[in-house]
Protein backbone atom coordinates (compact mmCIF):
# COMPACT_ATOMS: atom_id res chain seq x y z
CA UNK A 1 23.58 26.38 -3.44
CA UNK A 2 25.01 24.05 -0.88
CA UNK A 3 25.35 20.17 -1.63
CA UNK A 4 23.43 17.85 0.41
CA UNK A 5 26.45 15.61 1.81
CA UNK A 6 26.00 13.59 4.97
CA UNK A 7 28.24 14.20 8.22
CA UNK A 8 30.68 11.69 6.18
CA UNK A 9 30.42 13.79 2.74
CA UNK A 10 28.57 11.36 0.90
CA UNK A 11 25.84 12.49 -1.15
CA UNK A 12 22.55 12.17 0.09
CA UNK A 13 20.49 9.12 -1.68
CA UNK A 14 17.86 11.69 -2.11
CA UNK A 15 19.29 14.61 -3.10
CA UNK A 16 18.85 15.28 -7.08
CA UNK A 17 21.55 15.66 -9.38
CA UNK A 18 22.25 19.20 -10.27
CA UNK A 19 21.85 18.61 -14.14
CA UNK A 20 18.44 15.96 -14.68
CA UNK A 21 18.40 17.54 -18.36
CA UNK A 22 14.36 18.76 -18.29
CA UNK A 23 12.83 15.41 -19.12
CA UNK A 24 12.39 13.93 -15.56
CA UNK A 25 9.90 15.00 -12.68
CA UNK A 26 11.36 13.81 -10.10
CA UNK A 27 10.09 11.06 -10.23
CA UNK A 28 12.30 7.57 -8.65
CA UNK A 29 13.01 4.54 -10.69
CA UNK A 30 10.29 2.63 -9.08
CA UNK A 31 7.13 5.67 -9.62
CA UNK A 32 8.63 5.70 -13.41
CA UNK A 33 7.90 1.49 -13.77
CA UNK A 34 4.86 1.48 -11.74
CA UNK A 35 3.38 3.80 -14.09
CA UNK A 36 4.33 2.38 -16.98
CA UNK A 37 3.31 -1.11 -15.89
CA UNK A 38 -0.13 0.90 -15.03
CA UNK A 39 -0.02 2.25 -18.42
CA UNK A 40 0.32 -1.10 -19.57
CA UNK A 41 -2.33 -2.82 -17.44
CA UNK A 42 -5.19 -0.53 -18.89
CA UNK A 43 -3.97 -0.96 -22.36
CA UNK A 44 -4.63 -4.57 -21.86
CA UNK A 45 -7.78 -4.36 -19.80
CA UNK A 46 -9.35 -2.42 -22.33
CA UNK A 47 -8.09 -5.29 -25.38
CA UNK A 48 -9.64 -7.78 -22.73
CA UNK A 49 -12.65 -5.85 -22.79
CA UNK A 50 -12.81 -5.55 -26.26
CA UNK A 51 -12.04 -9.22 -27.39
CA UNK A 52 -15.01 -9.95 -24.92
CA UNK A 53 -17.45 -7.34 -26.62
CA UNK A 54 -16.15 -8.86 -30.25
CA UNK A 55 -17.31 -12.55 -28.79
CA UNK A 56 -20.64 -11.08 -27.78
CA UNK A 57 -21.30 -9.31 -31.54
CA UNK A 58 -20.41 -12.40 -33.24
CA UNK A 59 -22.83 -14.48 -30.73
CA UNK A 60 -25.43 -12.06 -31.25
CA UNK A 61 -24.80 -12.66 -34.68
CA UNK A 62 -25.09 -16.63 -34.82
CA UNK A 63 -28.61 -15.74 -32.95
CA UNK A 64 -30.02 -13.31 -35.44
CA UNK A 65 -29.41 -15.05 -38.28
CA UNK A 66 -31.08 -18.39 -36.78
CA UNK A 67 -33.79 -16.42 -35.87
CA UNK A 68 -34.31 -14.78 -39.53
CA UNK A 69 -35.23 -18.37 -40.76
CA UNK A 70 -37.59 -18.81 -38.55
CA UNK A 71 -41.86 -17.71 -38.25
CA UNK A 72 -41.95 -14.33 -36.44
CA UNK A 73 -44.98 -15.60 -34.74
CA UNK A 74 -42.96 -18.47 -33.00
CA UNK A 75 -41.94 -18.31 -29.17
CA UNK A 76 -38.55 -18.09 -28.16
CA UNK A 77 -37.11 -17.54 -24.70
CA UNK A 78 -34.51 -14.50 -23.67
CA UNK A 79 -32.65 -14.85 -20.94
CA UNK A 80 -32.71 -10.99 -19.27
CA UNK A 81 -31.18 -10.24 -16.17
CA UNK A 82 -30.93 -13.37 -15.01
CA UNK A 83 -34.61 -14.30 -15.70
CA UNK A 84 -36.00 -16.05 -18.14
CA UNK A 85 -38.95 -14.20 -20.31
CA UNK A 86 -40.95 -15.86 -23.20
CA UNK A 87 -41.19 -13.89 -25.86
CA UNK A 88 -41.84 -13.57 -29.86
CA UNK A 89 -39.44 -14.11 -32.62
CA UNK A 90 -40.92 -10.79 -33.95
CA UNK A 91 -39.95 -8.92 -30.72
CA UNK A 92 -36.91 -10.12 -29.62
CA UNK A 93 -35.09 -9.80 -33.44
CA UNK A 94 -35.19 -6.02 -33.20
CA UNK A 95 -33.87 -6.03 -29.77
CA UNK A 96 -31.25 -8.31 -30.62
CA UNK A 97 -30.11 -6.14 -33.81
CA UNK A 98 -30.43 -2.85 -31.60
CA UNK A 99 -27.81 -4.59 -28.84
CA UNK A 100 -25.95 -5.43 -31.68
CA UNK A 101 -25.32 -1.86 -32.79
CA UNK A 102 -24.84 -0.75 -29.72
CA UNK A 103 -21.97 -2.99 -29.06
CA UNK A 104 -20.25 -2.14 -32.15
CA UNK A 105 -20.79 1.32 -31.24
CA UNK A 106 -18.64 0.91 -27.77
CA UNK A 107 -16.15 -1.71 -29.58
CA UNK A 108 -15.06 1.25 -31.98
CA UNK A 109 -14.94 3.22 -28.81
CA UNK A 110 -12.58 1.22 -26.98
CA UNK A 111 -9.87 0.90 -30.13
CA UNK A 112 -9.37 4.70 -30.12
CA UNK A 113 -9.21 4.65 -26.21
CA UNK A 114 -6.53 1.71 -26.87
CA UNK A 115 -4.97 3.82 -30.11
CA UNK A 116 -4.59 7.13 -27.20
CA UNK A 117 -3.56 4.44 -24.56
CA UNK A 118 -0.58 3.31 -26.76
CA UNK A 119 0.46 6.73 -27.72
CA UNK A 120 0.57 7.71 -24.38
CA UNK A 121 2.79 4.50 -23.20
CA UNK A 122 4.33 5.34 -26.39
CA UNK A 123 5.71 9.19 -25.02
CA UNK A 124 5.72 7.87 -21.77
CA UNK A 125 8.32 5.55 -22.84
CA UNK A 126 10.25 8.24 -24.72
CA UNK A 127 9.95 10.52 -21.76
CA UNK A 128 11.44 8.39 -19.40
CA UNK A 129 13.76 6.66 -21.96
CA UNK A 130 12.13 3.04 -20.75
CA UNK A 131 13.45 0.08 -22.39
CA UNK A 132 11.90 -3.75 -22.06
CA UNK A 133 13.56 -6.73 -21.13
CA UNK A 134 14.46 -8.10 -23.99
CA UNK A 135 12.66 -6.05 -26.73
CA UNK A 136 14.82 -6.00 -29.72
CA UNK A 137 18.14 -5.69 -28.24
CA UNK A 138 19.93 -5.45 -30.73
CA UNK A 139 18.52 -2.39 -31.42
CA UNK A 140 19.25 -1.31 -28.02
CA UNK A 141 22.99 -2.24 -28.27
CA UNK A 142 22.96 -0.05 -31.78
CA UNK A 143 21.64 2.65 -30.02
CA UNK A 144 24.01 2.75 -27.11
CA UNK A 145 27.36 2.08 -29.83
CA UNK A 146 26.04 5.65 -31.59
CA UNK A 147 26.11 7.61 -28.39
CA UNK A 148 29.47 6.14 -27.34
CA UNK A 149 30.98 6.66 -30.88
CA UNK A 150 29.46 10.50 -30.37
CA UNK A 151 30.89 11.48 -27.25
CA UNK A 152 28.13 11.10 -25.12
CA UNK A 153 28.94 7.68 -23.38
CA UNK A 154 26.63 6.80 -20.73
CA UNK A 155 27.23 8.64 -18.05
CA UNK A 156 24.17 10.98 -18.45
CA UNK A 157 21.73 7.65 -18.99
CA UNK A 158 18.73 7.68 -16.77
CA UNK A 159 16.65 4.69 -18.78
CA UNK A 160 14.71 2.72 -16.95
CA UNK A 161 14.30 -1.51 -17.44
CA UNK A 162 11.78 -3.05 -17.05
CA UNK A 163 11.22 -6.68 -17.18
């Protein structure tokens, strides 16, 4: 098989090396960190999401208690939709309780989508040997000593940094 050398006989900027070692796709530097940082991006989204579902439960919370202590019979106003409707102490507890629930119920739904999330940005990292700006670089620098002190040097390094 022929290399791909220019008129000059410089390689080709996008020819692939011969030997890419099994891990990469071939996949460029800059598809390898926009994914990641996609990765990332949902990983926090759904967090976001969550910290706003954990501020709802414990709101819904403040209201259900208040509303314990108080005569079933008495009127209370929910806001629904947008609209205000007047209702009864006695109807809207159950409601509120039932919401409740079903909040919780998508909260411990979005922390194993977030546990999946991170093992995926987890192999993804490994995959594509992806290393953060400084993210325990000492660690880094230990890691990089071993492979010299091995044989391997760097030469065959295709880690990606992202910042």
């Amino acid at each position: 098989m022929a290399d791909a050398n220019n008129s000059d006989g410089r390689k080709d900027a996008n020819s692939k090396p011969s030997s890419s070692g099994g891990k990469q796709s071939g996949l460029s530097a800059e598809q390898v960190v926009s994914g990641f940082q996609r990765l990332r991006q949902e990983q926090r989204s759904m967090a976001t999401k969550a910290a706003e579902l954990e501020m709802e439960i414990s709101e819904h919370s403040l209201v259900i208690d208040a509303l314990k202590e108080v005569d079933p019979s008495r009127k209370c106003y929910r806001l629904i939709g947008g609209v205000l409707v007047e209702r009864t102490v006695s109807e809207v507890l159950p409601n509120l309780e039932n919401n409740k629930g079903q909040i919780s119920k998508i909260v411990e739904s979005l922390g194993t989508q977030m546990q999946t999330k991170g093992k995926e940005l987890n192999e993804y990292r490994e995959r594509y040997n992806i290393r953060i700006v400084g993210e325990d670089e000492a660690a880094g620098k230990a890691a990089v000593a071993k492979r010299e002190s091995e044989g391997g040097g760097t030469k065959g390094g295709t880690g990606v940094l992202v910042s």
